[in-house]
C-alpha atoms as a PDB file:
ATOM      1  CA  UNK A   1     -12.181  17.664 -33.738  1.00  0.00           C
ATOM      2  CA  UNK A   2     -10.947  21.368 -34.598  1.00  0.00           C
ATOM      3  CA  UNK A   3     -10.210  23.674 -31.119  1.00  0.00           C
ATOM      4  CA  UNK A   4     -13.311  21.740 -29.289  1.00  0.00           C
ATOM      5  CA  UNK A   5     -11.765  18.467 -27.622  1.00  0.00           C
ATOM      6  CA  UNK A   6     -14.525  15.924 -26.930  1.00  0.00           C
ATOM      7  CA  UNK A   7     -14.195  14.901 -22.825  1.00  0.00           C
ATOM      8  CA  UNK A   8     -11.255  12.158 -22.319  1.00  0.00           C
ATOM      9  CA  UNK A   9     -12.229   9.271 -20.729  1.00  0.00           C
ATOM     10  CA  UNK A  10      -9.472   7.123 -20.839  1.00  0.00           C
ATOM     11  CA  UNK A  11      -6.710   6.413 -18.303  1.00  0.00           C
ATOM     12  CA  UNK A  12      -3.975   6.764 -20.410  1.00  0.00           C
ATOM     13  CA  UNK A  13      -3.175  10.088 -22.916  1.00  0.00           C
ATOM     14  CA  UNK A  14      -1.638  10.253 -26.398  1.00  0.00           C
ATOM     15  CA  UNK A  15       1.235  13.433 -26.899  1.00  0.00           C
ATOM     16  CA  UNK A  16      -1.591  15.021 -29.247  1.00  0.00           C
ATOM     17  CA  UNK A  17      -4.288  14.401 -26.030  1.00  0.00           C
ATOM     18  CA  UNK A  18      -1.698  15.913 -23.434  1.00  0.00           C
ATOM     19  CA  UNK A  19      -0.934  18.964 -25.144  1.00  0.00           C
ATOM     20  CA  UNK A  20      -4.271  19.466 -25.655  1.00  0.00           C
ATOM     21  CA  UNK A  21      -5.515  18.962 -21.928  1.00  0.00           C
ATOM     22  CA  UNK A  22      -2.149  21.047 -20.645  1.00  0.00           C
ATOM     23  CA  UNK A  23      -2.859  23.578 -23.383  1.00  0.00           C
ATOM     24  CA  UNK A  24       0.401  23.251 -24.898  1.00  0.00           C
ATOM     25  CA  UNK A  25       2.425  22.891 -28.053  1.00  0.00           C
ATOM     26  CA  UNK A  26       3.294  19.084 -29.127  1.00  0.00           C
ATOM     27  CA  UNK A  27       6.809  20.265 -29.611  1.00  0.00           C
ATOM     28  CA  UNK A  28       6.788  21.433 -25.887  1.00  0.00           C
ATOM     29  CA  UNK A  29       5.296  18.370 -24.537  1.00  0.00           C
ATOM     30  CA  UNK A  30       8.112  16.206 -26.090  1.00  0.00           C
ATOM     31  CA  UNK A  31      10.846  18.672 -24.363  1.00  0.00           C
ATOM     32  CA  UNK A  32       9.398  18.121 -21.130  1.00  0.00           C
ATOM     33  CA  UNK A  33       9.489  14.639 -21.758  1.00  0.00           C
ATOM     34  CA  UNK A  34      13.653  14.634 -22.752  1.00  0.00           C
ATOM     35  CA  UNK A  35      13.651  16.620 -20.303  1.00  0.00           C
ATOM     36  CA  UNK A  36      11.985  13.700 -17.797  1.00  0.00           C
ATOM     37  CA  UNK A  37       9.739  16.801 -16.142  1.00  0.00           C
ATOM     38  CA  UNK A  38       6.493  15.107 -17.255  1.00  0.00           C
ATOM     39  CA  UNK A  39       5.435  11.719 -16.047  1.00  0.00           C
ATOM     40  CA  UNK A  40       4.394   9.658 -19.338  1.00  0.00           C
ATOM     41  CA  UNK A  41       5.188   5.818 -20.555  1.00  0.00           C
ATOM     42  CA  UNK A  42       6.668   4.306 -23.807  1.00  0.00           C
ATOM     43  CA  UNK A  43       4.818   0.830 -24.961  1.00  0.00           C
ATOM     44  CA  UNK A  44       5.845  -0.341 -28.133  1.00  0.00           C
ATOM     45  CA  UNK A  45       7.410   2.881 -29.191  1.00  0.00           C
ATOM     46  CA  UNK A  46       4.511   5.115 -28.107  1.00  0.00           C
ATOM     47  CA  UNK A  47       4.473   7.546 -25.623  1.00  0.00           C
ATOM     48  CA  UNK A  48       1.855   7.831 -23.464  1.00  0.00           C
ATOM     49  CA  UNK A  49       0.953   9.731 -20.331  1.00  0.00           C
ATOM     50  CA  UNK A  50      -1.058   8.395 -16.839  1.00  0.00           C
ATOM     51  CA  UNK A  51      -3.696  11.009 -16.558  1.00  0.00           C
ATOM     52  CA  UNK A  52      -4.104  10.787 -12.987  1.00  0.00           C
ATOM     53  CA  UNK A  53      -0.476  11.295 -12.905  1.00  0.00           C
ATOM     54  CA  UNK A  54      -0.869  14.081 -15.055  1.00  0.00           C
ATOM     55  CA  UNK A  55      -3.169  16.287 -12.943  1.00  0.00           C
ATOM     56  CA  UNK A  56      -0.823  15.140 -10.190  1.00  0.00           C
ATOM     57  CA  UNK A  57       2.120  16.863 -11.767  1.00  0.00           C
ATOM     58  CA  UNK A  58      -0.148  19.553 -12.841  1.00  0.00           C
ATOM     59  CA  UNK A  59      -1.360  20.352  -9.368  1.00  0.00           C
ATOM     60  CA  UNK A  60       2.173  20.305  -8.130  1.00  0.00           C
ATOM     61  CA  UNK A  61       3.366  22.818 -10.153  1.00  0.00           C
ATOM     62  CA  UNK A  62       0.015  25.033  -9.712  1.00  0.00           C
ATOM     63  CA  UNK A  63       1.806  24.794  -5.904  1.00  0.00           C
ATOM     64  CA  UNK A  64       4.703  27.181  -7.077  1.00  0.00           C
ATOM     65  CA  UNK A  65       8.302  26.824  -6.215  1.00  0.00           C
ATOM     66  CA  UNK A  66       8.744  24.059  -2.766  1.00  0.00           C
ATOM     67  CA  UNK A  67      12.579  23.663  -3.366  1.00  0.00           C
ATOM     68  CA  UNK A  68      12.852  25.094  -0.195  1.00  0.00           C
ATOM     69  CA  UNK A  69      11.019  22.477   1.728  1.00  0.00           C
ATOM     70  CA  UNK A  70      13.184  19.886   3.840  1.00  0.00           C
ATOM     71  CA  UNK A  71      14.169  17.065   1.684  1.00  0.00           C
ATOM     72  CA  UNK A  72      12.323  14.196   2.402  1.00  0.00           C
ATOM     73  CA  UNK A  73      14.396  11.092   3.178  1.00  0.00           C
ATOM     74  CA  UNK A  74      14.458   8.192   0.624  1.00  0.00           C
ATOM     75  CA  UNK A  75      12.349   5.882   3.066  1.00  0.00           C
ATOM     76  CA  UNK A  76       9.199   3.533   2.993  1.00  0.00           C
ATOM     77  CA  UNK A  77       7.663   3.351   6.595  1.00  0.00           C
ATOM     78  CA  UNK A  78       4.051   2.007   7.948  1.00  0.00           C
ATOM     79  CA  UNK A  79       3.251  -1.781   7.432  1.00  0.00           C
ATOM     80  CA  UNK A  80       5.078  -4.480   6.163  1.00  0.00           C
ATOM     81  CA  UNK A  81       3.954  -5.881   3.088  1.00  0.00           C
ATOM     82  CA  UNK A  82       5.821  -8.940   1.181  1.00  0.00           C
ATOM     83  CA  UNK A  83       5.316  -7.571  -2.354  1.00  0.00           C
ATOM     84  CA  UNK A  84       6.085  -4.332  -1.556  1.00  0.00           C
ATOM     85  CA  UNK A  85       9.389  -5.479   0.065  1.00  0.00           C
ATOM     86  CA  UNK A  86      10.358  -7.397  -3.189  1.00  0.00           C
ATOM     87  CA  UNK A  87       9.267  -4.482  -5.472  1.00  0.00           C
ATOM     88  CA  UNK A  88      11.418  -2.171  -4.000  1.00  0.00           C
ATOM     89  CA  UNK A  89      14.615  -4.260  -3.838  1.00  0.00           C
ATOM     90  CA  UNK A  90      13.860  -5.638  -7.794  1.00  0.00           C
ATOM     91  CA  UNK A  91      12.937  -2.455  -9.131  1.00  0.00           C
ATOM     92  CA  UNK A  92      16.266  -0.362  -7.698  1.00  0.00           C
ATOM     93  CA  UNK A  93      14.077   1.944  -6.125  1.00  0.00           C
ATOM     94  CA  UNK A  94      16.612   2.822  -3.750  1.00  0.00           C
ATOM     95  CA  UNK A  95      13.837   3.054  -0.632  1.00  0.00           C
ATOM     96  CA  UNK A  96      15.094   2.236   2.983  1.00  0.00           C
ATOM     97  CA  UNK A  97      12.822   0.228   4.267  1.00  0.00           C
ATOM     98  CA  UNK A  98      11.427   1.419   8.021  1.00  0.00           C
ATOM     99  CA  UNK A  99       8.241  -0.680   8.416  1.00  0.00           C
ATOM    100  CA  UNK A 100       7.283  -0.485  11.682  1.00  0.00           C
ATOM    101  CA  UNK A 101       3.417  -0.588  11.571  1.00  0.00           C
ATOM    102  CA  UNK A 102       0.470   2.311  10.001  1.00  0.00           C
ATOM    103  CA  UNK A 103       0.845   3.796  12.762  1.00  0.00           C
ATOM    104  CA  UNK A 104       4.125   4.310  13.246  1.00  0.00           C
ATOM    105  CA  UNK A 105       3.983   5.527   9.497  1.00  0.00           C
ATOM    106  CA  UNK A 106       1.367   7.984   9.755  1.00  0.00           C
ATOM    107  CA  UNK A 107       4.168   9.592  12.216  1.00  0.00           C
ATOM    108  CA  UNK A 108       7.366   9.851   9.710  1.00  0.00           C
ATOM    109  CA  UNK A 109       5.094  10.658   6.952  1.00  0.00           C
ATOM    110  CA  UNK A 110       3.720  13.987   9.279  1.00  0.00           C
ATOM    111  CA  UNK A 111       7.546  14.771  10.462  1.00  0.00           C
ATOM    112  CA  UNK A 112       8.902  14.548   6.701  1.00  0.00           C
ATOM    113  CA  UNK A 113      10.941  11.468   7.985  1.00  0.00           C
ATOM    114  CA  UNK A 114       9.737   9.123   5.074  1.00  0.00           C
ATOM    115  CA  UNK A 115       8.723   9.915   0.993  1.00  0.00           C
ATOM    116  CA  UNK A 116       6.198   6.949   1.064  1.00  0.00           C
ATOM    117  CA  UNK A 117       4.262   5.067   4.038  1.00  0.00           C
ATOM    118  CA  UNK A 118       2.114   1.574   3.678  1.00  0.00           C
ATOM    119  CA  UNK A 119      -1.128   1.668   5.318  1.00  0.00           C
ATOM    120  CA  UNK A 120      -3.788  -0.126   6.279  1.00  0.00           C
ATOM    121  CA  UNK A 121      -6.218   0.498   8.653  1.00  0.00           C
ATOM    122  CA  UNK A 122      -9.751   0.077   8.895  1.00  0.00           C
ATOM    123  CA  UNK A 123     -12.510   2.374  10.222  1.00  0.00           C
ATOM    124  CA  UNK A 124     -14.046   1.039  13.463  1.00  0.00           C
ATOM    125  CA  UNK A 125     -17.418   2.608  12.062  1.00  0.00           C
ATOM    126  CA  UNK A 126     -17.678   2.354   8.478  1.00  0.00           C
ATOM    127  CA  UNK A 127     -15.332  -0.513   7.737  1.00  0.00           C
ATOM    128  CA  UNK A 128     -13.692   1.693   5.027  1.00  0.00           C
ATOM    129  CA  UNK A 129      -9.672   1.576   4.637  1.00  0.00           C
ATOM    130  CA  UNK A 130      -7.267   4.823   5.328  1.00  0.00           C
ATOM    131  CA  UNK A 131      -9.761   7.700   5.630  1.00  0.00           C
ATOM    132  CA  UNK A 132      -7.274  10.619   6.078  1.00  0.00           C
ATOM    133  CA  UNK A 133      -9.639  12.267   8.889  1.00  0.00           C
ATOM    134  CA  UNK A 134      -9.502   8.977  10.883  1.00  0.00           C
ATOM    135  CA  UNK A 135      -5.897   8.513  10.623  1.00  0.00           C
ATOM    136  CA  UNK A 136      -4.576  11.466  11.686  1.00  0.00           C
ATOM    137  CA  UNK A 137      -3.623  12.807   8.373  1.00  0.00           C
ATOM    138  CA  UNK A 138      -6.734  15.475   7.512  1.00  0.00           C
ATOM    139  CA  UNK A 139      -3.936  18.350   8.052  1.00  0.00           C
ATOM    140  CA  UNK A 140      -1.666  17.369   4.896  1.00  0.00           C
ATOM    141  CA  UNK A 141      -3.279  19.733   2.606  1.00  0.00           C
ATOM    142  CA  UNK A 142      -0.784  18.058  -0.647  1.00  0.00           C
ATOM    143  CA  UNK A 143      -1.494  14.591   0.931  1.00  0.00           C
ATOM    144  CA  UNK A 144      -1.909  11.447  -2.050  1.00  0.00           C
ATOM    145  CA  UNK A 145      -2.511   7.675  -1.456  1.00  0.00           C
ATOM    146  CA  UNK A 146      -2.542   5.618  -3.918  1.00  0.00           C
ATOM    147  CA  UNK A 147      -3.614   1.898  -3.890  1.00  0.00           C
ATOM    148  CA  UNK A 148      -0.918  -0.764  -3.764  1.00  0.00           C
ATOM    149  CA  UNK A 149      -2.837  -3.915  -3.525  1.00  0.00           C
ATOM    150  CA  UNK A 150      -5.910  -5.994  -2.188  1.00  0.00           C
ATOM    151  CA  UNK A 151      -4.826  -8.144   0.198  1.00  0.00           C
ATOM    152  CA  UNK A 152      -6.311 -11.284   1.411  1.00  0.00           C
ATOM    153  CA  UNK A 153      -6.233 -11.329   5.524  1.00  0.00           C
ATOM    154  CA  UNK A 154      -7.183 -13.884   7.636  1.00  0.00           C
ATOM    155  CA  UNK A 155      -5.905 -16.526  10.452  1.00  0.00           C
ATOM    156  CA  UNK A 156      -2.029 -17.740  10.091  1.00  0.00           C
ATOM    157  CA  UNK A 157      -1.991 -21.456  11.478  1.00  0.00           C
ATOM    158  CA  UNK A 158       0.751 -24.211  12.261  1.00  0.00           C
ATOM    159  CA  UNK A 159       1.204 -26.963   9.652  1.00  0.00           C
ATOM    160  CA  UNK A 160      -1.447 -29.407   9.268  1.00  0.00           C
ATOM    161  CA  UNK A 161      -3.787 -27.086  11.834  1.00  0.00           C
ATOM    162  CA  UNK A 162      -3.861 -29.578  14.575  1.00  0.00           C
ATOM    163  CA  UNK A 163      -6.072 -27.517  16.647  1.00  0.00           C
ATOM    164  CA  UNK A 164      -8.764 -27.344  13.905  1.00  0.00           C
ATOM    165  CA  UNK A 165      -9.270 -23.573  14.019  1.00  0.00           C
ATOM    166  CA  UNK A 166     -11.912 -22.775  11.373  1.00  0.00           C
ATOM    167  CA  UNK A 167     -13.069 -19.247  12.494  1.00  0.00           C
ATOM    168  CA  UNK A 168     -12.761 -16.532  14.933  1.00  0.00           C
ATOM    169  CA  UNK A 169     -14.969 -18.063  17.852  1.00  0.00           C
ATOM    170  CA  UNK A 170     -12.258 -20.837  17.945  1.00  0.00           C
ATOM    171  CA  UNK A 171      -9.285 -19.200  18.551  1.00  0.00           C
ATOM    172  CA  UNK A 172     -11.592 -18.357  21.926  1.00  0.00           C
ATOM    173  CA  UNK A 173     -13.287 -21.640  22.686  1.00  0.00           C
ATOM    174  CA  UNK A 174      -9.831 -23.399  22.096  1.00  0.00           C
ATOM    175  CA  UNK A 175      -6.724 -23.728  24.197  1.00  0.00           C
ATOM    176  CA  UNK A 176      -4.712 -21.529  21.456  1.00  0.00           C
ATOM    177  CA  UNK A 177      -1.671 -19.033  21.926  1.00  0.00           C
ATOM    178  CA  UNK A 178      -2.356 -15.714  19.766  1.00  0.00           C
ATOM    179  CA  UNK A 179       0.073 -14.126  18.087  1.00  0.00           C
ATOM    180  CA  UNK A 180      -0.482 -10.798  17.737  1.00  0.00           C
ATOM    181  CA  UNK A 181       1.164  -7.421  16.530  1.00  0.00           C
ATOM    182  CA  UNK A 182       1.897  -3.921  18.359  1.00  0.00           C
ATOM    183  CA  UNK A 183      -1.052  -1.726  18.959  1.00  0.00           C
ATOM    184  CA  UNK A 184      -0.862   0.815  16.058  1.00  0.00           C
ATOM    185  CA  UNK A 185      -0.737  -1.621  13.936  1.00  0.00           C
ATOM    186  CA  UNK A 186      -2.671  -2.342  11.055  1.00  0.00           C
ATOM    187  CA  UNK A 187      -3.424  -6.147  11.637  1.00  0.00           C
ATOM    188  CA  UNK A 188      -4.196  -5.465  15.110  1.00  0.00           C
ATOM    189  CA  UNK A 189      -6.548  -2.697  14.843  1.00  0.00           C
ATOM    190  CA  UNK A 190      -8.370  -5.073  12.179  1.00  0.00           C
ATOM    191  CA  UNK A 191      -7.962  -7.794  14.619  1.00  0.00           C
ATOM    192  CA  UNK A 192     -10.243  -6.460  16.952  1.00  0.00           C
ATOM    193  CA  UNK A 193     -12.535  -4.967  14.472  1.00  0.00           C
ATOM    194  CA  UNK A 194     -13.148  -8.686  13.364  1.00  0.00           C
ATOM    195  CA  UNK A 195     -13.381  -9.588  16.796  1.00  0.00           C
ATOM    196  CA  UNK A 196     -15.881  -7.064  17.394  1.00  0.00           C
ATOM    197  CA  UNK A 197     -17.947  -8.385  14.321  1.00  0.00           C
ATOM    198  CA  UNK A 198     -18.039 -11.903  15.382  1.00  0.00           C
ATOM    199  CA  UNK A 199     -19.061 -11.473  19.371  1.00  0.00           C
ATOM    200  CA  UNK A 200     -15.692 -12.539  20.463  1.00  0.00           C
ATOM    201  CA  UNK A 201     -14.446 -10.660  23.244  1.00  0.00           C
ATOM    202  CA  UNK A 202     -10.649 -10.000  23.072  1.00  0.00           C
ATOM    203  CA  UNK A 203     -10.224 -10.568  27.004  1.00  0.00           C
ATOM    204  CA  UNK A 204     -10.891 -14.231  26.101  1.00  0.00           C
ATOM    205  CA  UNK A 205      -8.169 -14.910  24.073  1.00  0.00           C
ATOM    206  CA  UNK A 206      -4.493 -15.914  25.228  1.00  0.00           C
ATOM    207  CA  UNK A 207      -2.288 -13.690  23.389  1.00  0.00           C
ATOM    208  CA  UNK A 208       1.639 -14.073  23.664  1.00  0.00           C
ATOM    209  CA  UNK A 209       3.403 -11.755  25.825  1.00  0.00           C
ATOM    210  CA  UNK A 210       5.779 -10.151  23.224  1.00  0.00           C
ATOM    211  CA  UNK A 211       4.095  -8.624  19.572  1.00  0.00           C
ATOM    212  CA  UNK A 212       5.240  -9.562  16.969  1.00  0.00           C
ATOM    213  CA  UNK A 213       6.526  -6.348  14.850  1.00  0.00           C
ATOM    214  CA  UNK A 214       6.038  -7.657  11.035  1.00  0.00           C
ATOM    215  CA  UNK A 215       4.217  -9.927   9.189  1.00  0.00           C
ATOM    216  CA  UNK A 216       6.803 -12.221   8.717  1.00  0.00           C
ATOM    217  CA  UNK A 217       7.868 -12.300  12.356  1.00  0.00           C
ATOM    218  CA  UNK A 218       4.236 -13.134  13.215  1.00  0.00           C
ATOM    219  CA  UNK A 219       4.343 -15.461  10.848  1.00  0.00           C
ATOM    220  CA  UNK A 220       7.510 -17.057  12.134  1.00  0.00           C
ATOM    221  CA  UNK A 221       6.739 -17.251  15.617  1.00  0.00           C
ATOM    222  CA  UNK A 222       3.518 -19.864  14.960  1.00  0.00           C
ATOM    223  CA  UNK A 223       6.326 -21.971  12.386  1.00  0.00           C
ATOM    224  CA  UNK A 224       8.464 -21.854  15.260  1.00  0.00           C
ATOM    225  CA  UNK A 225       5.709 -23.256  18.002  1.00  0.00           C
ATOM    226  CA  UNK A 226       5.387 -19.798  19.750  1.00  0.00           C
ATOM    227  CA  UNK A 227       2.183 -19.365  18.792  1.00  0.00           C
ATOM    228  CA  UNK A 228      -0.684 -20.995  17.262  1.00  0.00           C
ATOM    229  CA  UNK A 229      -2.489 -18.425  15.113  1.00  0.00           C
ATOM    230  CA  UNK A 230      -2.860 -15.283  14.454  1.00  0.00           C
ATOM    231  CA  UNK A 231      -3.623 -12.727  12.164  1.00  0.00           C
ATOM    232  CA  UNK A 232      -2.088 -12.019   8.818  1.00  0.00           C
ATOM    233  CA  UNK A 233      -1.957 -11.900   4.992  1.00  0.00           C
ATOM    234  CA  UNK A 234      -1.550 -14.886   3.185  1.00  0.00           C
ATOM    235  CA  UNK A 235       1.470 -13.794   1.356  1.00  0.00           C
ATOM    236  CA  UNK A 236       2.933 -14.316   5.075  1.00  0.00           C
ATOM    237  CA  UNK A 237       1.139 -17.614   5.821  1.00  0.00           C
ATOM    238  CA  UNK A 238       2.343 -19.174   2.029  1.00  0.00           C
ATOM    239  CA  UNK A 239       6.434 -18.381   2.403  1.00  0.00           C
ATOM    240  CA  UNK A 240       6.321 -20.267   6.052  1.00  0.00           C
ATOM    241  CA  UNK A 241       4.508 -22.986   5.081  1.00  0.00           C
ATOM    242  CA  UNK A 242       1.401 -22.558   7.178  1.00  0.00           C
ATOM    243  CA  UNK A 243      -2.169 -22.952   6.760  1.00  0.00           C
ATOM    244  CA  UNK A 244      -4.311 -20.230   6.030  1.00  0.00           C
ATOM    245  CA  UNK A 245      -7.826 -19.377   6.426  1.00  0.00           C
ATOM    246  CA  UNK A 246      -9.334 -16.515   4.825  1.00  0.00           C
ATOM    247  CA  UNK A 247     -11.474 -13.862   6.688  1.00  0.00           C
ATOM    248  CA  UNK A 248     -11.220 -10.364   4.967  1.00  0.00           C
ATOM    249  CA  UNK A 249     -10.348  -8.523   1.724  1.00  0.00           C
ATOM    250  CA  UNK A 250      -8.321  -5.091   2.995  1.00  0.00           C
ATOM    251  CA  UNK A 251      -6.844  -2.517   0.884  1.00  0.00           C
ATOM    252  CA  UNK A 252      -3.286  -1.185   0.976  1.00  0.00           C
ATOM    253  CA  UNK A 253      -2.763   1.812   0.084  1.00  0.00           C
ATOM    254  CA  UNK A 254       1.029   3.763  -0.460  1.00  0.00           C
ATOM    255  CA  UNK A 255       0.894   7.800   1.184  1.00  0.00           C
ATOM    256  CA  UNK A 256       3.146  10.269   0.369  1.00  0.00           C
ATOM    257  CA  UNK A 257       3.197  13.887  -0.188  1.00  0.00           C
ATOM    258  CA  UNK A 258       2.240  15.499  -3.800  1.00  0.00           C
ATOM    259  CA  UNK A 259       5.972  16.305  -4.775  1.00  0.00           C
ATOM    260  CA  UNK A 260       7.275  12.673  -3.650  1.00  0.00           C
ATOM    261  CA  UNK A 261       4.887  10.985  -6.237  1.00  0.00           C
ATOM    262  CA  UNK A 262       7.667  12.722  -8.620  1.00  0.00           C
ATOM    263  CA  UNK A 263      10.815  11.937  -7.107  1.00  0.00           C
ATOM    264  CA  UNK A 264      12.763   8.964  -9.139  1.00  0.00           C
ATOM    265  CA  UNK A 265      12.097   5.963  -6.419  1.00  0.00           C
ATOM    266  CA  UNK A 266       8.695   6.400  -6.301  1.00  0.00           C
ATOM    267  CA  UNK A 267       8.413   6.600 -10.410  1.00  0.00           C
ATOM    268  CA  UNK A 268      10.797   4.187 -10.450  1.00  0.00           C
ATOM    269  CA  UNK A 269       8.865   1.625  -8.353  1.00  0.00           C
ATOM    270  CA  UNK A 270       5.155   2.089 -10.475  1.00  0.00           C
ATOM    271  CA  UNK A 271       7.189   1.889 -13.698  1.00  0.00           C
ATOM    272  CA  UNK A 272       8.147  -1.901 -12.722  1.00  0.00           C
ATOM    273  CA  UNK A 273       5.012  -2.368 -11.717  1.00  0.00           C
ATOM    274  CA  UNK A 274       3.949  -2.604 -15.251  1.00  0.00           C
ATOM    275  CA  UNK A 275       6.512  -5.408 -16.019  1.00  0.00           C
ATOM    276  CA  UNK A 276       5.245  -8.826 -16.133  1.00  0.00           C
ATOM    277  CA  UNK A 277       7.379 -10.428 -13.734  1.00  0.00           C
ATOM    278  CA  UNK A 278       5.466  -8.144 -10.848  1.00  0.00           C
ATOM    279  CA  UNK A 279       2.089  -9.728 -12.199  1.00  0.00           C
ATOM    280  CA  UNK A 280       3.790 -12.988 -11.816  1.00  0.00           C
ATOM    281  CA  UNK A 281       5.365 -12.540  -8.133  1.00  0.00           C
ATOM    282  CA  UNK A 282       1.818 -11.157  -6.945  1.00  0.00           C
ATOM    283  CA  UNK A 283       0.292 -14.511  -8.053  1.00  0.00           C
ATOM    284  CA  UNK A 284       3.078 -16.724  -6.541  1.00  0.00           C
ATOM    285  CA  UNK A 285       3.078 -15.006  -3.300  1.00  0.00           C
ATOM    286  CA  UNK A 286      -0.764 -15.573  -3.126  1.00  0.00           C
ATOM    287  CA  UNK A 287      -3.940 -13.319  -1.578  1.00  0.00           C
ATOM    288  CA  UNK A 288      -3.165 -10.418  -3.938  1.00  0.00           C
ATOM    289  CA  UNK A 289      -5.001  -8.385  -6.267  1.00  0.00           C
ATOM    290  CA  UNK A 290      -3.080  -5.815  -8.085  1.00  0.00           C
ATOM    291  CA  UNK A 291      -6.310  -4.824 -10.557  1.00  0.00           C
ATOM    292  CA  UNK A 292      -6.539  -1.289  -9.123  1.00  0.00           C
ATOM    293  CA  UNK A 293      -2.415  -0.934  -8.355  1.00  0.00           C
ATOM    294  CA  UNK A 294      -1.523   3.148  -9.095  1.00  0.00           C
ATOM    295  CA  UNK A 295      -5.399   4.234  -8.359  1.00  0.00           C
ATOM    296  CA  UNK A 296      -5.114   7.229  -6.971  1.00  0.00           C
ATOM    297  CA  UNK A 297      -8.066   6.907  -4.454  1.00  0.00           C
ATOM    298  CA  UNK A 298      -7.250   9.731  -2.196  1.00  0.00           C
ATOM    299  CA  UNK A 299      -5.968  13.781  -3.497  1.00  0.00           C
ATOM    300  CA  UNK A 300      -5.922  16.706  -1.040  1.00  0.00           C
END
């Protein structure tokens, strides 16, 4: 190929590929990685290095020196999210976990009180998932989301469904209790975007008095005879035993700031994403797809 490189295409680099693209020795590219300056991979003895993690790392450093920033706390806010909750306890992340809802999130992750939020929340207008201007997050100039997962949401229902909810437009014509989550939610801002969609008008539905503030406590609450639906993933729907009927495909994404994506919990989380046992827990847990899991789909 002499000094001309043909255009890379693929996802993942070789050491000869990365010095190339970083316009660096070979020899220098292997002290950064003993180092453990430069994000990269070994599979089957090979080293190789994420390129979207790459020009991450590369734009970092283009930054200059942010040592004096605050420290950001070692904390996962926003939404809840089952296979999130078990990643970060299996991989020894070492993440607090502060899930209080997006919109909670979006708040720590602006005050530098979290490395990493969850979100979640649909666009009234275009239907599209986390758009940073419609979230309140179009002033983080190094802001990064990456996606976590495609989740399957849709209506959480008591054992057996012996109200015979099949769709929105029952939960209205029928007498059934709601459970429901805290405003700046995620499920509840998609709650009433689906609402919306079908006709229903939210003032006809009984909702019970007190949110629920997770997915699992949602869930919970219609196990427990609370409630008799309401709106959740079906990770939620599978681990308490209720029935489950499918409305909408939402994406997940994980937001941080650019110098997080380097800190050890948050490489330590995506590295066991790559181990098969997380393939395996997404399946059992049900309603996931982890196809596009590290995609960075968002880079200020």
């Amino acid at each position: 190929m002499g000094n001309e490189r043909r255009h890379l295409p693929h996802a993942y680099l070789t050491t000869v590929e990365v010095a190339d693209y970083l316009r660096l020795k070979e020899r220098k590219v292997y002290d950064l990685v003993r180092q453990g300056e430069i994000p990269c991979m070994r599979i089957t003895g090979k080293l190789l290095f994420p390129k979207q993690s790459i020009d991450l790392w590369l734009m970092n450093h283009l930054e200059g020196d942010r040592r004096s920033a605050r420290p950001v706390p070692a904390v996962l806010a926003g939404s809840q999210d089952p296979l999130l909750e078990w990643a970060v306890r299996e991989s020894g992340a070492d993440l607090a976990m502060l899930c209080h809802g997006s919109g909670d999130g979006v708040r720590r992750l602006i005050q530098g009180d979290a490395m990493v939020v969850g979100l979640h929340l649909v666009d009234a207008d275009s239907g599209t998932y986390n758009v940073p201007t419609a979230i309140g997050l179009s002033g983080m100039r190094d802001l990064v989301m990456f996606r976590w997962a495609i989740r399957q949401q849709g209506l959480l229902l008591a054992p057996g469904n012996p109200l015979g909810i099949d769709c929105l437009e029952d939960l209205a014509r029928l007498p059934a209790r709601i459970a429901h989550r805290q405003p700046d939610a995620g499920a509840h801002r998609l709650l009433e975007w689906l609402l919306a969609r079908a006709g229903v008008e939210v003032d006809r539905l009984r909702f019970t008095v007190h949110p629920s503030l997770s997915e699992d406590d949602l869930a919970l609450a219609i196990r427990q005879g609370e409630a008799d639906a309401g709106l959740g993933v079906e990770a939620a729907a599978r681990r308490q035993g209720l029935d489950f009927v499918p409305l909408h495909e939402e994406r997940f994404d994980l937001a941080l700031r650019r110098r997080s994506y380097f800190e050890l919990p948050i490489q330590c989380l995506l590295a066991f994403t790559r181990e098969p046992r997380f393939a395996e827990r997404a399946e059992a847990l049900g309603g996931y797809d982890v196809n596009e899991l590290g995609r960075v789909v968002y880079n200020a």
